[in-house]
C-alpha atoms as a PDB file:
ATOM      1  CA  UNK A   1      76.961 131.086 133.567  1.00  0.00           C
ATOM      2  CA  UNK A   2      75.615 127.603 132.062  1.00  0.00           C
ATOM      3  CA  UNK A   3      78.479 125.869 130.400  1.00  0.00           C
ATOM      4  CA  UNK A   4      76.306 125.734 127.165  1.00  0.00           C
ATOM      5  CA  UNK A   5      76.605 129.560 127.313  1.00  0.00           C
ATOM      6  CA  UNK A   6      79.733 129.801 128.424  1.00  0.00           C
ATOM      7  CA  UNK A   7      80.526 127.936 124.904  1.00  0.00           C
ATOM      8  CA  UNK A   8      77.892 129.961 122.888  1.00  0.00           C
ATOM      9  CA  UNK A   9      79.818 133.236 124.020  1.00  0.00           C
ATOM     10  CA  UNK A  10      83.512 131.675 123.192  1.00  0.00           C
ATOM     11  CA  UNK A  11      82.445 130.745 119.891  1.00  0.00           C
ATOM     12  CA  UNK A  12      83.080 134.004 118.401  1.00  0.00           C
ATOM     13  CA  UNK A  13      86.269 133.859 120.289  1.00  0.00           C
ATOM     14  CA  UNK A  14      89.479 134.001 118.491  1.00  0.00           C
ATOM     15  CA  UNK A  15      92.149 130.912 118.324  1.00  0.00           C
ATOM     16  CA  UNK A  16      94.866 133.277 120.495  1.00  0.00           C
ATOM     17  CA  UNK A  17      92.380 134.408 123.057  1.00  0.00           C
ATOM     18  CA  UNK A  18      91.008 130.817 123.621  1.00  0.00           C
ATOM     19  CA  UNK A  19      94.303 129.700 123.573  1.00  0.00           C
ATOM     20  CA  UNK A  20      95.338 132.224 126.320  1.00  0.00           C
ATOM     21  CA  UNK A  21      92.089 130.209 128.276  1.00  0.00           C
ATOM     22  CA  UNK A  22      93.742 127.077 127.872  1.00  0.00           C
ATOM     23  CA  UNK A  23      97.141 128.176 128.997  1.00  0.00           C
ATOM     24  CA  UNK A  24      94.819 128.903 132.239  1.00  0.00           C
ATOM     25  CA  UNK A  25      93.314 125.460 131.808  1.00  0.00           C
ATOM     26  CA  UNK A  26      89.832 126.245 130.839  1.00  0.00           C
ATOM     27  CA  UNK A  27      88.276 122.973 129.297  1.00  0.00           C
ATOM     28  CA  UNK A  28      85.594 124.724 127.478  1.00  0.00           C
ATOM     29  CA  UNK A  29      88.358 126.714 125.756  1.00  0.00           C
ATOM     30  CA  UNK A  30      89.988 123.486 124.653  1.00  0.00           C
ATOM     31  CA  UNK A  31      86.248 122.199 123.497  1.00  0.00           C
ATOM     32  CA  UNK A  32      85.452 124.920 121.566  1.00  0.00           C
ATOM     33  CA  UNK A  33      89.352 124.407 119.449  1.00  0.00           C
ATOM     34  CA  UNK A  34      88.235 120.671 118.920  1.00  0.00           C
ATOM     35  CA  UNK A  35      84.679 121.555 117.279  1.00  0.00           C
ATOM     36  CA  UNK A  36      87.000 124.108 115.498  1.00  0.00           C
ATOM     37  CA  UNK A  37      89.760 121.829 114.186  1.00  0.00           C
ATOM     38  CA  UNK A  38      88.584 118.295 114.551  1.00  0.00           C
ATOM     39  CA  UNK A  39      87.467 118.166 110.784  1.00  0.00           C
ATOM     40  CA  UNK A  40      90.418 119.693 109.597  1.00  0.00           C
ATOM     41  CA  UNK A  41      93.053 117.475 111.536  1.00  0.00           C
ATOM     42  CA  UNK A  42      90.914 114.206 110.944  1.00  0.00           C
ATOM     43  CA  UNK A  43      91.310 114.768 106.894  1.00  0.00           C
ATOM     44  CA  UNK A  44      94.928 115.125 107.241  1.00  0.00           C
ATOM     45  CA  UNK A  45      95.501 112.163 109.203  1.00  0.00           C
ATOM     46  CA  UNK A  46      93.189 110.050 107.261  1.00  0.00           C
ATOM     47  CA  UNK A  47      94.711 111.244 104.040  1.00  0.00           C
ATOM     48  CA  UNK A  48      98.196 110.514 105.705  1.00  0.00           C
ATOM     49  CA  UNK A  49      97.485 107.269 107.391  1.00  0.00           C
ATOM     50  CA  UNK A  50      94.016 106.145 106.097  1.00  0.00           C
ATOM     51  CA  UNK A  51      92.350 103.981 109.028  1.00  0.00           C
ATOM     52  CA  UNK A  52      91.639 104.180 112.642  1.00  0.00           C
ATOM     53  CA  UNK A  53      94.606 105.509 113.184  1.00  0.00           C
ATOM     54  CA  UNK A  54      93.652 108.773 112.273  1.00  0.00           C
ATOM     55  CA  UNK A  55      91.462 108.697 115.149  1.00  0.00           C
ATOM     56  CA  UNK A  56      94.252 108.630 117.263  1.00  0.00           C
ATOM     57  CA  UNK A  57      96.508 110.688 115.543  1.00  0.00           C
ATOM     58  CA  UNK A  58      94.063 113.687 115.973  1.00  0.00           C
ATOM     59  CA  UNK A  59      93.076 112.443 119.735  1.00  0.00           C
ATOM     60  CA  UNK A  60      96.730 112.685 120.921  1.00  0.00           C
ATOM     61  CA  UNK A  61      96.587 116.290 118.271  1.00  0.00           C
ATOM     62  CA  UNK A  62      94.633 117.801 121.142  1.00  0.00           C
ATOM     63  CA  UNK A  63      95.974 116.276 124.216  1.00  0.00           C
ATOM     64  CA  UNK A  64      99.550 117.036 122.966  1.00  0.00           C
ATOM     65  CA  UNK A  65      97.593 121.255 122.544  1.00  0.00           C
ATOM     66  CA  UNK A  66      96.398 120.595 126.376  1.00  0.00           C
ATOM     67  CA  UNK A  67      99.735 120.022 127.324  1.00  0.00           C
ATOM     68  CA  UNK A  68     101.674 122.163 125.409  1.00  0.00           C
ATOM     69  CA  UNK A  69      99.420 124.806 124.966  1.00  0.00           C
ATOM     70  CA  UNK A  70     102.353 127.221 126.862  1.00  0.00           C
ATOM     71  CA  UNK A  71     104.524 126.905 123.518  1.00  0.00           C
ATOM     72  CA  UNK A  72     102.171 127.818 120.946  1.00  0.00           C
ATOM     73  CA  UNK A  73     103.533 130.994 119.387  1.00  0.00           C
ATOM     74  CA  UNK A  74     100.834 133.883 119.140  1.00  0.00           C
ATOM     75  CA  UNK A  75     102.276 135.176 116.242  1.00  0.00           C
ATOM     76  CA  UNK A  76     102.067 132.107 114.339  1.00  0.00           C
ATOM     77  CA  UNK A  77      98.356 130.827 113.294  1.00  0.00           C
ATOM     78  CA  UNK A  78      97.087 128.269 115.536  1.00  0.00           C
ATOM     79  CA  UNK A  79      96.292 125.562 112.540  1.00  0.00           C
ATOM     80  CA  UNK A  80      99.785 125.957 111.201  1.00  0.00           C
ATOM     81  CA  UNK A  81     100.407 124.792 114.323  1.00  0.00           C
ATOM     82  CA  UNK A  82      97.912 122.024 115.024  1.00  0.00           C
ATOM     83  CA  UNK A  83      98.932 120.314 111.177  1.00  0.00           C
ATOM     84  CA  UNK A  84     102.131 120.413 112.568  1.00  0.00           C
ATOM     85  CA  UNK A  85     101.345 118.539 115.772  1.00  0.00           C
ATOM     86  CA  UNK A  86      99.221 116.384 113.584  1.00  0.00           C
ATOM     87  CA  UNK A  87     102.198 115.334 111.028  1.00  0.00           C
ATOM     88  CA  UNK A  88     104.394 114.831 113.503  1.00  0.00           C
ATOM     89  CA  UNK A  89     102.176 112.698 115.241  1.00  0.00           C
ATOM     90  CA  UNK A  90     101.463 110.872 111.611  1.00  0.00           C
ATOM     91  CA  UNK A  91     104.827 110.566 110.815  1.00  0.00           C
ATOM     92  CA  UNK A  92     105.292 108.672 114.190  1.00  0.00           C
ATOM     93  CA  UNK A  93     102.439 105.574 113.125  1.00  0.00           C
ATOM     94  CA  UNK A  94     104.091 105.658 109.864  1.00  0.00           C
ATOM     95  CA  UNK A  95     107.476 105.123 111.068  1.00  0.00           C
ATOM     96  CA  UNK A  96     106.041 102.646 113.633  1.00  0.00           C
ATOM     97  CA  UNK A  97     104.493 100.730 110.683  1.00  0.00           C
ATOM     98  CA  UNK A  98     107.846 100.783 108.548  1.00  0.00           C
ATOM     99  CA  UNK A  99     109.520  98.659 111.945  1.00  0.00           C
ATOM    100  CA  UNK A 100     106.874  96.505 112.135  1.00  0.00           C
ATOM    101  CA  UNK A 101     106.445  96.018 107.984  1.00  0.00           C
ATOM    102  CA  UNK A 102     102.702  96.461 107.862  1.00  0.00           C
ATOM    103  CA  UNK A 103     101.420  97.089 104.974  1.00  0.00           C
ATOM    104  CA  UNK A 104      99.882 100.682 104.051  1.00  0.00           C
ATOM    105  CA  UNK A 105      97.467  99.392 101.470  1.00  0.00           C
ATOM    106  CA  UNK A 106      98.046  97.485  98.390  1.00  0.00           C
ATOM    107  CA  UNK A 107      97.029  97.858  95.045  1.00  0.00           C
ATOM    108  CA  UNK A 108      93.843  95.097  94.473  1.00  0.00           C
ATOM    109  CA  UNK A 109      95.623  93.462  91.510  1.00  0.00           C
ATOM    110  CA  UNK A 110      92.224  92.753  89.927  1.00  0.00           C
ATOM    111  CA  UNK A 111      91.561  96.399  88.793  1.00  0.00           C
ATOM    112  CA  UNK A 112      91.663  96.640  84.770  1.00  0.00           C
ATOM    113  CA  UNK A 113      88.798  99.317  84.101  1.00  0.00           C
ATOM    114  CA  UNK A 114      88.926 102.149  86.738  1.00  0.00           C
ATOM    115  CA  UNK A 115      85.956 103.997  84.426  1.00  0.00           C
ATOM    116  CA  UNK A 116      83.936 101.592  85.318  1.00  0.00           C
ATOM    117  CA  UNK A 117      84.123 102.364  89.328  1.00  0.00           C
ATOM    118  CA  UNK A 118      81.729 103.853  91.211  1.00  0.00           C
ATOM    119  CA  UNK A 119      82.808 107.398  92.648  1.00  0.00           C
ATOM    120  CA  UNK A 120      83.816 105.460  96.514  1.00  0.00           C
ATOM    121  CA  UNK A 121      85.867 103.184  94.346  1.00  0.00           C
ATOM    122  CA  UNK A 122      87.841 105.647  92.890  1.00  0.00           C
ATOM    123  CA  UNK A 123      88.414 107.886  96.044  1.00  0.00           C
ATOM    124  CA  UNK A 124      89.550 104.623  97.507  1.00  0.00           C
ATOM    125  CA  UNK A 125      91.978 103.999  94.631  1.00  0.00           C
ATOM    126  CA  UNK A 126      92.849 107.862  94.512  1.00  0.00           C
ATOM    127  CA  UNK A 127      93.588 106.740  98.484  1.00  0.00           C
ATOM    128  CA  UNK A 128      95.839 103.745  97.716  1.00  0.00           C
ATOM    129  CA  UNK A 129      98.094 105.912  94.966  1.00  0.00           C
ATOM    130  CA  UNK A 130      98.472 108.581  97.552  1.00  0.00           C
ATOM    131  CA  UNK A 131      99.345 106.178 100.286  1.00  0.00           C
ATOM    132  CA  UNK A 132     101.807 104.095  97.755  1.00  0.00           C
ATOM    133  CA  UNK A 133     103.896 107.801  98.040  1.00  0.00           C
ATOM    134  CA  UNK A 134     107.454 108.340 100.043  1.00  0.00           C
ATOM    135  CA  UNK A 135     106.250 109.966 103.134  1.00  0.00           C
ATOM    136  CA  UNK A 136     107.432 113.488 102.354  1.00  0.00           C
ATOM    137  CA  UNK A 137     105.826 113.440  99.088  1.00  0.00           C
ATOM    138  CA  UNK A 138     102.144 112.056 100.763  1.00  0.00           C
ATOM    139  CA  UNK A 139     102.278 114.601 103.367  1.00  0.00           C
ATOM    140  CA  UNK A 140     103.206 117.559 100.975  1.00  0.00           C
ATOM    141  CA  UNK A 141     100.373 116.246  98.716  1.00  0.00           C
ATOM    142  CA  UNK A 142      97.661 116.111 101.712  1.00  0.00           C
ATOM    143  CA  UNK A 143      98.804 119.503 102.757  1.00  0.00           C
ATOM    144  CA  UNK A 144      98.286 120.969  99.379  1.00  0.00           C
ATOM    145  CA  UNK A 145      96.155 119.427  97.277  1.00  0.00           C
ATOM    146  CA  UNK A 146      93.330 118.100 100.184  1.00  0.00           C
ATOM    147  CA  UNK A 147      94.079 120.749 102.789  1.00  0.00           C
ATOM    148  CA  UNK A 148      94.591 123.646 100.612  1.00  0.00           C
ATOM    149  CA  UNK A 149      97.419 124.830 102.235  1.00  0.00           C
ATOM    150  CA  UNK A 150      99.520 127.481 100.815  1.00  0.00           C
ATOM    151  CA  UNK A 151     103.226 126.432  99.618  1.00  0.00           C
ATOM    152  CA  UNK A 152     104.805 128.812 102.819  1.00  0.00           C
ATOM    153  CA  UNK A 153     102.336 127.057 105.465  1.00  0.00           C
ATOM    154  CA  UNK A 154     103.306 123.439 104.579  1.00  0.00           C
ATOM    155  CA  UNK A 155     106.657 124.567 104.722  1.00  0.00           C
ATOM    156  CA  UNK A 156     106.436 125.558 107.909  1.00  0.00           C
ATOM    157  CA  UNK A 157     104.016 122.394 108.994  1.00  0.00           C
ATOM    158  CA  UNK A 158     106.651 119.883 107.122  1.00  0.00           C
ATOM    159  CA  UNK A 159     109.369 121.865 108.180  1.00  0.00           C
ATOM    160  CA  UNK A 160     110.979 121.985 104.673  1.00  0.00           C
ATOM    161  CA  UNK A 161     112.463 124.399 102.891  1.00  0.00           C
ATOM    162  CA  UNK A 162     110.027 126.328  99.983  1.00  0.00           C
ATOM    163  CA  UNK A 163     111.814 124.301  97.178  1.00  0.00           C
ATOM    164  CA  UNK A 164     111.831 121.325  98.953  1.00  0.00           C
ATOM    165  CA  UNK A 165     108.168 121.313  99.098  1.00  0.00           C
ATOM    166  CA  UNK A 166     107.490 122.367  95.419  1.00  0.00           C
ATOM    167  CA  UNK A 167     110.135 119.684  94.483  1.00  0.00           C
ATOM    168  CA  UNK A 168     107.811 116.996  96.885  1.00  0.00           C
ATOM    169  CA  UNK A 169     104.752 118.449  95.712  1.00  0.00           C
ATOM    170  CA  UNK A 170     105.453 118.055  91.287  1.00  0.00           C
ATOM    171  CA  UNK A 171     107.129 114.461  92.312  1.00  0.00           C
ATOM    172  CA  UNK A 172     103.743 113.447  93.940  1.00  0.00           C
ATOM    173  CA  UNK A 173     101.630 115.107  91.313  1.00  0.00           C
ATOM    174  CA  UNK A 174     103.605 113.383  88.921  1.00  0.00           C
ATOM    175  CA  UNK A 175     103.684 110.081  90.663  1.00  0.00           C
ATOM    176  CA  UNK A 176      99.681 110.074  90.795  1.00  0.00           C
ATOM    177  CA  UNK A 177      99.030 110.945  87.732  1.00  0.00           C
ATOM    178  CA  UNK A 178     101.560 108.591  86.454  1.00  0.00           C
ATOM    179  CA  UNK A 179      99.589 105.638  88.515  1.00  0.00           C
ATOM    180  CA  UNK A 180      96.113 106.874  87.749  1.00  0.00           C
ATOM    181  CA  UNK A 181      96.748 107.088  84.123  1.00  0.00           C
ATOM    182  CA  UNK A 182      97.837 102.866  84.355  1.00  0.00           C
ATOM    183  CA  UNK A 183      94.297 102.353  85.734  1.00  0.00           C
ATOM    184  CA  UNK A 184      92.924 104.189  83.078  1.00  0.00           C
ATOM    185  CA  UNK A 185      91.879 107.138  84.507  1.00  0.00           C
END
């Protein structure tokens, strides 16, 4: 069988059988999981780190599923447990950053009337609050509020208790709108 039919047929496949494949080490298995999740993981990491290193973060996402694909948990879903590679990975570049003081991304201090942006300007500033954000609250945000996650997955992703992520989750909210509403939005 063609490899563009083997793919075709594994499709339809669910995330625990092709994950049994890749425990065997069948590439196409591990293909078909990255056309699956790539979009997913690359918003997180984007939303969490917001450059090229969200490339990376979701690269080493999948390498870190090739080589660990033994400990993934049937019972558990699969992109429970692919945000939580994700984060961790994300929460590595951040701390890296933190040593090294870069910069996240800084508020243009020219901005007086956010009405008068354009829609990419505004994501973009929506992007800067968000990144402006203690860690835990940014990554409860993403989770939520881009992701749609429920409050019980991002717990288990963030590895917080329920109340710790509903107390992360109102500071953030509160914290953006908080910033938004000084730009005048």
């Amino acid at each position: 069988m063609g490899v563009h039919k083997r793919i075709l047929s594994v499709n339809n496949t669910t995330d625990i059988e092709l994950m049994q494949q890749v425990v065997k080490g069948d590439e196409t298995a591990l293909r078909v999981l990255v056309e699956r999740y790539r979009g997913q993981l690359y918003r997180l990491a984007y939303g969490l780190l917001g450059d090229s290193a969200a490339d990376d973060a979701v690269q080493e996402t999948f390498i870190r599923l090739w080589t660990h694909a033994r400990r993934y948990n049937p019972r558990h879903s699969l992109v429970t447990w692919l945000y939580t590679l994700c984060c961790r990975r994300c929460y590595d570049e951040l701390r890296r950053r933190r040593r090294h003081r870069e910069a996240m991304m800084q508020m243009p201090d020219d901005i007086t009337d956010v009405n008068a942006l354009e829609a990419d300007e505004l994501l973009a500033l929506l992007r800067q609050v968000t990144a402006s954000l203690p860690t835990k609250q940014r990554i409860v945000y993403q989770l939520r509020e881009v992701e749609g996650l429920s409050a019980e997955e991002t717990a288990t992703v963030t590895r917080m208790s329920a109340e710790q992520v509903k107390a992360n989750l109102w500071a953030a909210r509160t914290t953006v709108k908080e910033k938004l509403t000084q730009y005048g939005v």
